[in-house]
Protein backbone atom coordinates (compact mmCIF):
# COMPACT_ATOMS: atom_id res chain seq x y z
CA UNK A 1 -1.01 -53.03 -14.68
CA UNK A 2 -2.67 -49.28 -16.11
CA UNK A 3 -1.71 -47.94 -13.15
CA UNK A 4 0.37 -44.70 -14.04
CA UNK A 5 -2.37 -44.67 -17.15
CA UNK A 6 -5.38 -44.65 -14.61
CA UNK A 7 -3.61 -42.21 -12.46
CA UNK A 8 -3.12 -39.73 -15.79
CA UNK A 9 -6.56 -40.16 -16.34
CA UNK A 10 -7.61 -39.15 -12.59
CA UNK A 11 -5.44 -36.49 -12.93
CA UNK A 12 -6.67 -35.19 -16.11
CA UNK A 13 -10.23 -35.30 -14.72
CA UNK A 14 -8.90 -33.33 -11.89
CA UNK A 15 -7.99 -31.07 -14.22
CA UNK A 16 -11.13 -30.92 -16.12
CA UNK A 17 -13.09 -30.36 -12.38
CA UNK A 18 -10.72 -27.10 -11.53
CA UNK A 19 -11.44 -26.04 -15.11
CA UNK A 20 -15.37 -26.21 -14.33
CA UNK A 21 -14.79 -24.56 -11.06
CA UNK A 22 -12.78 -21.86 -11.89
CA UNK A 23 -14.14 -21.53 -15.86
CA UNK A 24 -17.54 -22.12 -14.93
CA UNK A 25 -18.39 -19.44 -12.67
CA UNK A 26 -15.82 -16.85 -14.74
CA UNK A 27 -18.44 -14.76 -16.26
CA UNK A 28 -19.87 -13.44 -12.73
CA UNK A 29 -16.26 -13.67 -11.44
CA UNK A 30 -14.40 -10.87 -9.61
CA UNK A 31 -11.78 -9.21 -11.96
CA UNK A 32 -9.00 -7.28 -10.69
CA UNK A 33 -9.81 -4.19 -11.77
CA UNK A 34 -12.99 -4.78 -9.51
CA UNK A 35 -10.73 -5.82 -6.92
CA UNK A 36 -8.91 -2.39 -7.26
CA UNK A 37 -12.68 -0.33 -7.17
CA UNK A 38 -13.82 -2.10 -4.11
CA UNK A 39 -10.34 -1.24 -2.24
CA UNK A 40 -10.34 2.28 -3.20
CA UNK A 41 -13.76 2.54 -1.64
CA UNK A 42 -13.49 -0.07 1.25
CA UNK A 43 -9.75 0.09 2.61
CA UNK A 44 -8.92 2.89 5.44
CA UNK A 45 -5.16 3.45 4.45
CA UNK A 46 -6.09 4.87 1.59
CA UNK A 47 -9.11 6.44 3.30
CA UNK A 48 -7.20 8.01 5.59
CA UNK A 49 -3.94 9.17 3.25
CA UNK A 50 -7.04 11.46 1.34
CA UNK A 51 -8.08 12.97 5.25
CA UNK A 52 -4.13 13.55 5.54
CA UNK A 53 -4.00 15.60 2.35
CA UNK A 54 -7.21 17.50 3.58
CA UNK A 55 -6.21 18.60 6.29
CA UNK A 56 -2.73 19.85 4.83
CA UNK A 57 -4.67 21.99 2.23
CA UNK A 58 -5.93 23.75 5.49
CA UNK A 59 -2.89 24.33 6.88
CA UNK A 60 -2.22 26.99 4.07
CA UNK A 61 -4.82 29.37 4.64
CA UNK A 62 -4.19 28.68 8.23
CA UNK A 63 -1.06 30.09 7.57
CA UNK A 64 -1.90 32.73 5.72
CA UNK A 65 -4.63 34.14 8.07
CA UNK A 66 -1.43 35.70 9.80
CA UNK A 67 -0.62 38.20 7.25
CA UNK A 68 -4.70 39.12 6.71
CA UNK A 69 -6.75 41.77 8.70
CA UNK A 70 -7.81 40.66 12.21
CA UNK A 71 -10.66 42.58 13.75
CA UNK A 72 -12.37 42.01 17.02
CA UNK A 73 -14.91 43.28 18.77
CA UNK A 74 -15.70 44.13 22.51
CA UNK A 75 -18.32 44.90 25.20
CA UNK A 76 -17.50 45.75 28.34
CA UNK A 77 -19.84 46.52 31.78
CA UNK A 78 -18.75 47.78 35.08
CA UNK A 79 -20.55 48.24 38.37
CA UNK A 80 -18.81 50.78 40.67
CA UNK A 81 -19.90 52.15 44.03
CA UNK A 82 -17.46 55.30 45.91
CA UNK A 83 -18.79 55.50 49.35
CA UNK A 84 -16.90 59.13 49.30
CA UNK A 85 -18.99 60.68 46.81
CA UNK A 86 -22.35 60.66 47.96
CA UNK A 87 -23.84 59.31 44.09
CA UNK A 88 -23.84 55.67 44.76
CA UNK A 89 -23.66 52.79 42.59
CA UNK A 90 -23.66 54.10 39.10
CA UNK A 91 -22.78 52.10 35.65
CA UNK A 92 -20.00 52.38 32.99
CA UNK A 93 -20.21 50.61 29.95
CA UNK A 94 -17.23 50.36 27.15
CA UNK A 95 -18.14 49.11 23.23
CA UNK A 96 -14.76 48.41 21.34
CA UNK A 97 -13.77 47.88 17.54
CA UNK A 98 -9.88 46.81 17.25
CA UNK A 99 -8.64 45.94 14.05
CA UNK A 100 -4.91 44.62 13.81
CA UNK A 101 -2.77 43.73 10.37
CA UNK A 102 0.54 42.55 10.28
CA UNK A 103 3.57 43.95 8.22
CA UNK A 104 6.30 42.29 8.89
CA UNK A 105 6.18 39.23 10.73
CA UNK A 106 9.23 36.90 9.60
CA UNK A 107 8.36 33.54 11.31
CA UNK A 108 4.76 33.31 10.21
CA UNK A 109 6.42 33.83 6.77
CA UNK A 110 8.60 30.95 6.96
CA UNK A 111 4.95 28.78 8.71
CA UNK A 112 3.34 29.85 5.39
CA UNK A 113 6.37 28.51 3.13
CA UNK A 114 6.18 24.83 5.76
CA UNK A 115 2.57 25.29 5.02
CA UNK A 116 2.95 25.05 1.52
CA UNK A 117 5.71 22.16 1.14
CA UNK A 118 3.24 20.78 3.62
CA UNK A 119 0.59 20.41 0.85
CA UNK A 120 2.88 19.38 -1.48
CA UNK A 121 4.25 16.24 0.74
CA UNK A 122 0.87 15.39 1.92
CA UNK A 123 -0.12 14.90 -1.89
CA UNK A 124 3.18 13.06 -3.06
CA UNK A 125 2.44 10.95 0.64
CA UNK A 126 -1.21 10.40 -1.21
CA UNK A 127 0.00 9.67 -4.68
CA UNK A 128 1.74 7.12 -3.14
CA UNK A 129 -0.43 5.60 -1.07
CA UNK A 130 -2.61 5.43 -4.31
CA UNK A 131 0.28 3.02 -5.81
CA UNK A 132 0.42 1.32 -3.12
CA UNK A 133 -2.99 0.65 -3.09
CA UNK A 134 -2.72 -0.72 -6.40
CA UNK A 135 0.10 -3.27 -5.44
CA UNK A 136 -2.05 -4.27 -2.65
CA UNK A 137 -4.43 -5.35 -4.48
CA UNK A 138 -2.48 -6.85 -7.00
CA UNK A 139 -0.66 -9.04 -4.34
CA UNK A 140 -3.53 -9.86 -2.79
CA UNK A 141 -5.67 -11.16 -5.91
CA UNK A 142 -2.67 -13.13 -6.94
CA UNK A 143 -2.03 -14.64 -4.13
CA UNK A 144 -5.61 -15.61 -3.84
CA UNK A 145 -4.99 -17.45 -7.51
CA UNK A 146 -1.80 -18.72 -6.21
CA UNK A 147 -3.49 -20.36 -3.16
CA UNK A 148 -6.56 -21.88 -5.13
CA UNK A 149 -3.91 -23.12 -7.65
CA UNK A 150 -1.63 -24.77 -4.85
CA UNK A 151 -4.81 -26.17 -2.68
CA UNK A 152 -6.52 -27.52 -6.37
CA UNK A 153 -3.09 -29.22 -6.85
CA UNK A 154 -2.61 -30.75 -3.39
CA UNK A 155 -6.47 -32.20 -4.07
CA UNK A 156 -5.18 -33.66 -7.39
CA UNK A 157 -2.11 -35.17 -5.94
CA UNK A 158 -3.89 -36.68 -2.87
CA UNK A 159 -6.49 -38.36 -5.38
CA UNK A 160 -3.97 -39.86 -7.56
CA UNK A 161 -1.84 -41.24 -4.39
CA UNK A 162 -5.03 -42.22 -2.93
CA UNK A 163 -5.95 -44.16 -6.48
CA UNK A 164 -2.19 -45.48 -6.32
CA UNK A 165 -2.57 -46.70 -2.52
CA UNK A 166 -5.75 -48.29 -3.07
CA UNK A 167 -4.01 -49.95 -6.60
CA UNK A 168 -0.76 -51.26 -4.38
CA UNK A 169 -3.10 -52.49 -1.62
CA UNK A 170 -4.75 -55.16 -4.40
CA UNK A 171 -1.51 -55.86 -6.34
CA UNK A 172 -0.15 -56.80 -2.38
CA UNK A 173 -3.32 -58.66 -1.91
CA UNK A 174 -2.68 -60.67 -4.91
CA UNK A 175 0.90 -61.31 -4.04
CA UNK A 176 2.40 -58.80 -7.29
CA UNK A 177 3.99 -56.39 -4.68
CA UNK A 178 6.05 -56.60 -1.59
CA UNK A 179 4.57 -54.98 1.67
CA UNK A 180 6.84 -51.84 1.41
CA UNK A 181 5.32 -50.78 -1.76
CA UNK A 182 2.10 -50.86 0.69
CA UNK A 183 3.62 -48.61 3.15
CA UNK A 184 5.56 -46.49 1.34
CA UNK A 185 1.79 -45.69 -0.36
CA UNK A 186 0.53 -45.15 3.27
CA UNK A 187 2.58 -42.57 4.46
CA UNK A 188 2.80 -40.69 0.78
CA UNK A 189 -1.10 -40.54 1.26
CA UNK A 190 -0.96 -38.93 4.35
CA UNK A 191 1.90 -36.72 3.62
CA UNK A 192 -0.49 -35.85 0.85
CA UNK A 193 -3.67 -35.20 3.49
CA UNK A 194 -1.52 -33.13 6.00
CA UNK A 195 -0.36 -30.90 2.19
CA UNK A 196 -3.92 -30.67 1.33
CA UNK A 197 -4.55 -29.07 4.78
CA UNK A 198 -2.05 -27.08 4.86
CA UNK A 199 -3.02 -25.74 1.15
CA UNK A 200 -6.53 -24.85 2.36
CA UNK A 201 -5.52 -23.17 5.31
CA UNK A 202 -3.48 -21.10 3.00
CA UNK A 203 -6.27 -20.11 0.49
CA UNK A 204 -8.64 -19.12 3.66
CA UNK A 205 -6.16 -16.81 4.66
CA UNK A 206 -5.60 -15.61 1.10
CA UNK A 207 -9.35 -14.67 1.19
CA UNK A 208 -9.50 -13.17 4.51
CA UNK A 209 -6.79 -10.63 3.46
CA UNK A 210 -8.89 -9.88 0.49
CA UNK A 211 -11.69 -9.37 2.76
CA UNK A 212 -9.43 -7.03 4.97
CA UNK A 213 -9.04 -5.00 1.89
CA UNK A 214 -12.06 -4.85 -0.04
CA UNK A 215 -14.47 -5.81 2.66
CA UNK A 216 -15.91 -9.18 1.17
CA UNK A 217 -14.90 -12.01 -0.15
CA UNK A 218 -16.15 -12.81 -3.69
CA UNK A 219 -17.57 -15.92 -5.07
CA UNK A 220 -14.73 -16.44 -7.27
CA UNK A 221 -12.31 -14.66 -9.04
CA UNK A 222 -10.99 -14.74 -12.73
CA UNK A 223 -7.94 -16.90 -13.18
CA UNK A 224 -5.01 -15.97 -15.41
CA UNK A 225 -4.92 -16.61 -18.92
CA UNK A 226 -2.12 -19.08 -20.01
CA UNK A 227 -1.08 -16.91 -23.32
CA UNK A 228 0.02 -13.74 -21.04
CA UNK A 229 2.97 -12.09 -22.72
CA UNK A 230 5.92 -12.13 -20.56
CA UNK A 231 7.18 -8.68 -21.93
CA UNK A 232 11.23 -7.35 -20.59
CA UNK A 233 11.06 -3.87 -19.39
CA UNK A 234 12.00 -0.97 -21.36
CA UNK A 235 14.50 0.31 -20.74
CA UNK A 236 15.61 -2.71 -20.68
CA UNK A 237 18.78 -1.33 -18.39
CA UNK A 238 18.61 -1.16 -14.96
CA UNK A 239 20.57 1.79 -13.93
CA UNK A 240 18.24 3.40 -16.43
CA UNK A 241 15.43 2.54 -14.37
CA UNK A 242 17.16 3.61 -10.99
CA UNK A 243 18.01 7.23 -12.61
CA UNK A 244 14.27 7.23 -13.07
CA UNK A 245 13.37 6.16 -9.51
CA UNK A 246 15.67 8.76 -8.18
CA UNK A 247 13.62 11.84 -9.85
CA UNK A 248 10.07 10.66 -9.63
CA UNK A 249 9.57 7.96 -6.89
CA UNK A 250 7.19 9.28 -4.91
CA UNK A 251 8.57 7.95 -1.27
CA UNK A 252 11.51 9.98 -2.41
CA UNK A 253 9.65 13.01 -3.68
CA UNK A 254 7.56 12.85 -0.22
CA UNK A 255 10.99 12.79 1.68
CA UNK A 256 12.61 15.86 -0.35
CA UNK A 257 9.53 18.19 0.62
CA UNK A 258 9.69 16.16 4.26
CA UNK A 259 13.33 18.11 4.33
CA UNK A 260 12.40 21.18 3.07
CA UNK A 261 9.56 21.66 5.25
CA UNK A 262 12.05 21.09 8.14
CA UNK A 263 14.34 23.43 6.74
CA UNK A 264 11.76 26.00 6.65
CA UNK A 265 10.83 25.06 10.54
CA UNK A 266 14.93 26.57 11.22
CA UNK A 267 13.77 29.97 9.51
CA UNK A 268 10.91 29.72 11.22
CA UNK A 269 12.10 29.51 14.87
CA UNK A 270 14.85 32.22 13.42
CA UNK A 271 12.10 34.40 12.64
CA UNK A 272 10.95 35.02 16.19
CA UNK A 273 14.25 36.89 16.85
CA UNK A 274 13.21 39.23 14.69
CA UNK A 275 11.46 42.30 15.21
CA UNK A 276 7.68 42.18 14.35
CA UNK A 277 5.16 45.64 12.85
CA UNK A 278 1.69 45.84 13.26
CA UNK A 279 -0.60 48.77 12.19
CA UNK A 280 -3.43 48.67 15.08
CA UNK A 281 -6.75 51.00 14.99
CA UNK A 282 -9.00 51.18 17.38
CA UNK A 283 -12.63 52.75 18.18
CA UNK A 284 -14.18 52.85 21.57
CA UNK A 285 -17.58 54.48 22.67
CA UNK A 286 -17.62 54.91 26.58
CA UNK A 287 -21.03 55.34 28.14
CA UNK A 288 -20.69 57.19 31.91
CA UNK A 289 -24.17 56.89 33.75
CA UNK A 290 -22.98 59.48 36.37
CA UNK A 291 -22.27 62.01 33.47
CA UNK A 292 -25.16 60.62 31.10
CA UNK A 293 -22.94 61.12 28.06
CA UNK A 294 -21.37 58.74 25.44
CA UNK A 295 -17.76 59.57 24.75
CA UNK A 296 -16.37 58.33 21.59
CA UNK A 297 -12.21 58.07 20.42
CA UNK A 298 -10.15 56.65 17.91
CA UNK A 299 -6.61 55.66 17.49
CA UNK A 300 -4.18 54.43 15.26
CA UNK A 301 -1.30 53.01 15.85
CA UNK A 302 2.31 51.20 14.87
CA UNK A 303 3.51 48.18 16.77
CA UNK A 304 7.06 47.35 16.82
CA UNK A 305 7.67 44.50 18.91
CA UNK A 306 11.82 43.13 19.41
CA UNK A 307 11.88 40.34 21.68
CA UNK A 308 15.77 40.74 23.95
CA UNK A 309 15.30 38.16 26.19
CA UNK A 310 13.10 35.14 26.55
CA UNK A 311 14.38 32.60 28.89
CA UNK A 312 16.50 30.44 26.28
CA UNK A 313 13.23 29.61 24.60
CA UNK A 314 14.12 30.86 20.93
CA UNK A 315 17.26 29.71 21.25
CA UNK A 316 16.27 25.98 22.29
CA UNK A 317 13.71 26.48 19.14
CA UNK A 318 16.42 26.97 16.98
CA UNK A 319 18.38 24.28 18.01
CA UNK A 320 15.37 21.69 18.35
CA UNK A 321 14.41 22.61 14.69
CA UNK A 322 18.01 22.09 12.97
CA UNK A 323 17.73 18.56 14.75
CA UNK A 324 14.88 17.71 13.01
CA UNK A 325 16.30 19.36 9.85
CA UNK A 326 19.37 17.50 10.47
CA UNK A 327 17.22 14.02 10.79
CA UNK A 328 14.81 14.77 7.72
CA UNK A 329 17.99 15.11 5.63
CA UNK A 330 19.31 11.52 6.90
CA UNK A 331 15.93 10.10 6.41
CA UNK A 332 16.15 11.61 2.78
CA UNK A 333 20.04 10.28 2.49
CA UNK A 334 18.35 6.78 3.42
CA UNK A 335 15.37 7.12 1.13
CA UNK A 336 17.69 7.49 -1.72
CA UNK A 337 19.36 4.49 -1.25
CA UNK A 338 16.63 2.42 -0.16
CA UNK A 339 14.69 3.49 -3.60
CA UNK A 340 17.79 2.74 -5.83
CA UNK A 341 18.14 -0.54 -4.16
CA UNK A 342 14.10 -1.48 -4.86
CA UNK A 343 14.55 -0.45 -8.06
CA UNK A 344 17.34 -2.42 -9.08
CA UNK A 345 15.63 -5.81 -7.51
CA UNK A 346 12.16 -4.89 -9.17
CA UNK A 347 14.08 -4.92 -12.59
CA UNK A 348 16.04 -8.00 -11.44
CA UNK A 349 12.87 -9.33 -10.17
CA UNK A 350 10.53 -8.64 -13.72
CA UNK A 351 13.69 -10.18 -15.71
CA UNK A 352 14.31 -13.15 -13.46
CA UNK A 353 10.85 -14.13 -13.41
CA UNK A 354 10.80 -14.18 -17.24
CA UNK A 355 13.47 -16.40 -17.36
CA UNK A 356 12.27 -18.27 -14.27
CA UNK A 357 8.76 -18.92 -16.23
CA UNK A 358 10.29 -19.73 -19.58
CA UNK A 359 12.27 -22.45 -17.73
CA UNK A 360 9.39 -23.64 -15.73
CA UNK A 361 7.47 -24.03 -18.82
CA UNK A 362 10.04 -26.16 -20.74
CA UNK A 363 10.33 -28.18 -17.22
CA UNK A 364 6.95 -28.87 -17.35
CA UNK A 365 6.87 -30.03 -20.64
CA UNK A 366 9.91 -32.54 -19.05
CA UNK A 367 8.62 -33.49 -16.46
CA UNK A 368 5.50 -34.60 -18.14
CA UNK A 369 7.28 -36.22 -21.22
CA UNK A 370 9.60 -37.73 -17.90
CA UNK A 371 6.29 -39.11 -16.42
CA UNK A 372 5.29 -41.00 -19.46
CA UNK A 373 8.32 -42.33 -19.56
CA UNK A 374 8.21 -43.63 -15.94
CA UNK A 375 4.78 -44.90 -16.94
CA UNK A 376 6.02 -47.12 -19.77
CA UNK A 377 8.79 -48.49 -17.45
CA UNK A 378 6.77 -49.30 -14.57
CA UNK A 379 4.05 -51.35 -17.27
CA UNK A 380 7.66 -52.92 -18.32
CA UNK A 381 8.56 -54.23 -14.83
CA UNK A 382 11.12 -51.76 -14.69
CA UNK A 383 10.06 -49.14 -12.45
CA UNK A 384 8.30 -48.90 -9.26
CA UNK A 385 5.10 -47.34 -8.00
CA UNK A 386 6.78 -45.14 -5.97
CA UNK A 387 8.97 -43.46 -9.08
CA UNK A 388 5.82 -43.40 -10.46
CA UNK A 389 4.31 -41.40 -7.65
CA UNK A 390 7.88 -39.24 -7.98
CA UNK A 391 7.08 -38.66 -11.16
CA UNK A 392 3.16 -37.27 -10.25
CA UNK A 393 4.23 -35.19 -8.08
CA UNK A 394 7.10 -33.46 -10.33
CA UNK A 395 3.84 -33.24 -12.85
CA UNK A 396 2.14 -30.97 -10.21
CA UNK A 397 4.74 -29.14 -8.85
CA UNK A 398 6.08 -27.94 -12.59
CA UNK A 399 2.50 -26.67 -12.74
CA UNK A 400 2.27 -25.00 -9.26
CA UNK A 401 5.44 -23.15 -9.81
CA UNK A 402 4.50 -22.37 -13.65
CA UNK A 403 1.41 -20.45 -12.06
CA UNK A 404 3.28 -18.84 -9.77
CA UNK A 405 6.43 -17.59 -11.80
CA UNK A 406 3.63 -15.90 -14.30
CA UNK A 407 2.09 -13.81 -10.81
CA UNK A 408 5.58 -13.30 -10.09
CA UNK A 409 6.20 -11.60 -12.97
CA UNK A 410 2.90 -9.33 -13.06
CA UNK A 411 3.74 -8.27 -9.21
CA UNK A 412 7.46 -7.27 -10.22
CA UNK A 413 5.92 -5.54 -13.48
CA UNK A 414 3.74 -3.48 -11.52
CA UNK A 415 6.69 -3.14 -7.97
CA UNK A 416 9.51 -2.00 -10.88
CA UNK A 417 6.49 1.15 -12.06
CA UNK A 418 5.90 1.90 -8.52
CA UNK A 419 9.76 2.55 -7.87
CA UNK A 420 9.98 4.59 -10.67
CA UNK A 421 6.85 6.47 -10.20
CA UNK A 422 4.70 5.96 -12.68
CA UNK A 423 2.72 3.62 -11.84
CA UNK A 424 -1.22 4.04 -12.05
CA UNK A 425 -4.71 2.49 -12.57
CA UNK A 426 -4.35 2.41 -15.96
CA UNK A 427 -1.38 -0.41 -15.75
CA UNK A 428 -4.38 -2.96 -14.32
CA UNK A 429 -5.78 -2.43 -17.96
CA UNK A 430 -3.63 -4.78 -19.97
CA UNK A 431 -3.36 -7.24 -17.09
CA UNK A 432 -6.66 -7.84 -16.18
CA UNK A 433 -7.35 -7.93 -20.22
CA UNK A 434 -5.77 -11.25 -19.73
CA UNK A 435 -7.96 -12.53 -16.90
CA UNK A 436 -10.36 -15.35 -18.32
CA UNK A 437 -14.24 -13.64 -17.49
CA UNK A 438 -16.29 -15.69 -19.66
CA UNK A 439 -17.04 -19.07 -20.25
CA UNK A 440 -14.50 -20.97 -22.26
């Protein structure tokens, strides 16, 4: 008649055996800041963000190169033959030194200012990549301890109903139960094997995207601690947080210098209705095989160049770049509001997952003082095996969703710094202080 008590004790051995598997392997287990340092190394997002920001840096001097000396050289050889002149083929050879620098030249100005937003966008673009990165990994080590907790509990639960099957089979045998205490047994257990599937499906694919981002999957990875602080953000006002958001998240910062730059590409195709000045010099030697002499000359020059007409193209220039001005400044207008709106459900989400684990943590303690109650009255006659399988199940689930409202929290901790900006490696510190690495 021990049947809830048996069931307890199955449980609590199940317990003991995801202890051993998780615990015992914990001081050679994959931490998250090791997650994090196999990403940064492994994952091509990130990889290519830092080729991005390269090749932005080059744009600059690109740029510049415009405004600095440009000297060429040339050779030249000619073959002529005048049937007229009775001398034949005869050879004429031309060696020439131009050198060419720009002063005034008012769109590659406005290229070098693009160029130079350019580098600043390209790093905010990186910067935030870099967060991202760090949320990436954060999700995904998580939600491979949220997947090993779920599949660990869906093994637990099938045992138990399994042990309470196999119990309501003999009490039926012996004539102590009706039939549908049988049956309703049957299809709990394989309710409970199609869960169990489904729960290991869902912790392969948990460490496949972990593979995807670090490029193997470890052994095992530390598990949470159960005395993490769940700590309220400060400031602990949300429109505080937003007013932050709007100055330093880095989407947003990336989107400003996105519409600058395009403002710059309007002065830019502006510039090229405006007159341009060169200073040109030039040296050529001339080498005459008729004459047999070398004749050398020099010149130096002033370019002033005024374009009148050009077909409509500077025109159509103009007009194409205050488009994409026009667009980068929507995109910015929609940046803004999309950042104040993470912002303010990042707080919501760190505070409500406080509260959320606080009140899974006192339902757990219910549920399990409810399941010992439901144990007494079934040993009375007073409840059924089935409550008593209810009452199981509420056991695991208050500790499923306890697990998870703690990762909830850490993810909206570490979402709520990336909206304002200031997010870094160094917030991993403190949270992977409280992953368990050695041997309890």
């Amino acid at each position: 008649m021990q049947l809830f008590s048996l069931t307890r004790s199955q449980l609590a051995c199940s317990a003991c055996l995801f202890a051993a598997s998780v615990y015992g392997t914990a001081a050679n287990a994959t931490d998250l800041q090791d997650t994090y340092s196999a990403a940064q190394i492994y994952d091509s997002t990130i990889k290519a963000a830092e080729y991005d920001y390269e090749s932005a840096i080059e744009r600059l001097p690109l740029a510049r190169s415009a405004f600095r000396p440009q000297l060429n050289a040339s050779f030249e050889g000619e073959i002529n033959e005048q049937n007229d002149d009775g001398l034949g083929v005869y050879d004429v050879t031309r060696l020439s030194l131009s050198l060419r620098q720009s002063i005034f030249n008012r769109e590659n100005g406005a290229i070098v200012d693009q160029a130079r937003l350019g580098v600043k966008q390209a790093q905010a673009q990186l910067l935030a990549q870099q967060q991202n990165l760090i949320l990436r990994t954060a999700n995904t080590y998580f939600d491979v301890l949220r997947a090993q907790v779920e599949a660990e509990f869906a093994r637990s639960e099938l045992e138990a109903i399994a042990r309470q099957k196999e119990q309501a089979e003999r009490r039926f045998d012996v004539g102590l139960v009706p039939v549908t205490d049988v049956r309703s047994a049957q299809a709990q257990y394989d309710l409970a094997v199609a869960a169990e599937i489904a729960a290991k499906n869902r912790l392969e694919n948990a460490m496949g995207a972990m593979q995807v981002l670090t490029g193997s999957e470890p052994a095992s990875i530390a598990p949470l601690a159960s005395d993490l602080p769940l700590v309220a953000p400060d400031p602990a006002n949300g429109d505080a947080w937003v007013k932050l958001a709007l100055d330093q998240n880095l989407d947003l910062v990336a989107a400003r210098l996105s519409a600058q730059t395009a403002a710059a590409g309007v002065a830019s195709a502006r510039g090229s209705r405006y007159p341009t000045i060169d200073l040109v010099g030039v040296a050529q030697s001339v080498d005459h095989e008729i004459s047999e002499r070398s004749v050398d000359a020099g010149l130096l020059r002033l370019e002033v160049r005024l374009p009148i007409y050009t077909g409509g193209r500077v025109s159509s220039q103009v007009r194409q770049a205050k488009a994409d001005s026009n667009s980068a400044m929507q995109k910015l207008m929609s940046q803004e509001r999309l950042t104040a709106q993470q912002t303010r459900d990042a707080f919501r989400g760190v505070t409500g997952s406080i509260a959320r684990a606080n009140a899974l943590r006192q339902a757990l303690s219910s549920t399990r003082k409810s399941a010992e109650a439901t144990d007494a009255g079934f040993r009375a006659g007073t409840r059924t095996s089935v409550e008593v399988l209810r009452a199981l199940r509420d056991v695991f689930r208050a500790e499923s969703d306890y697990a998870g409202a703690r990762y909830d929290y850490i993810i909206n901790y570490l979402t709520l710094k990336a909206a304002a900006g200031t997010l870094s490696e160094d917030d991993l510190i403190p949270i992977n202080n409280f992953l368990v690495k050695q041997d309890p």
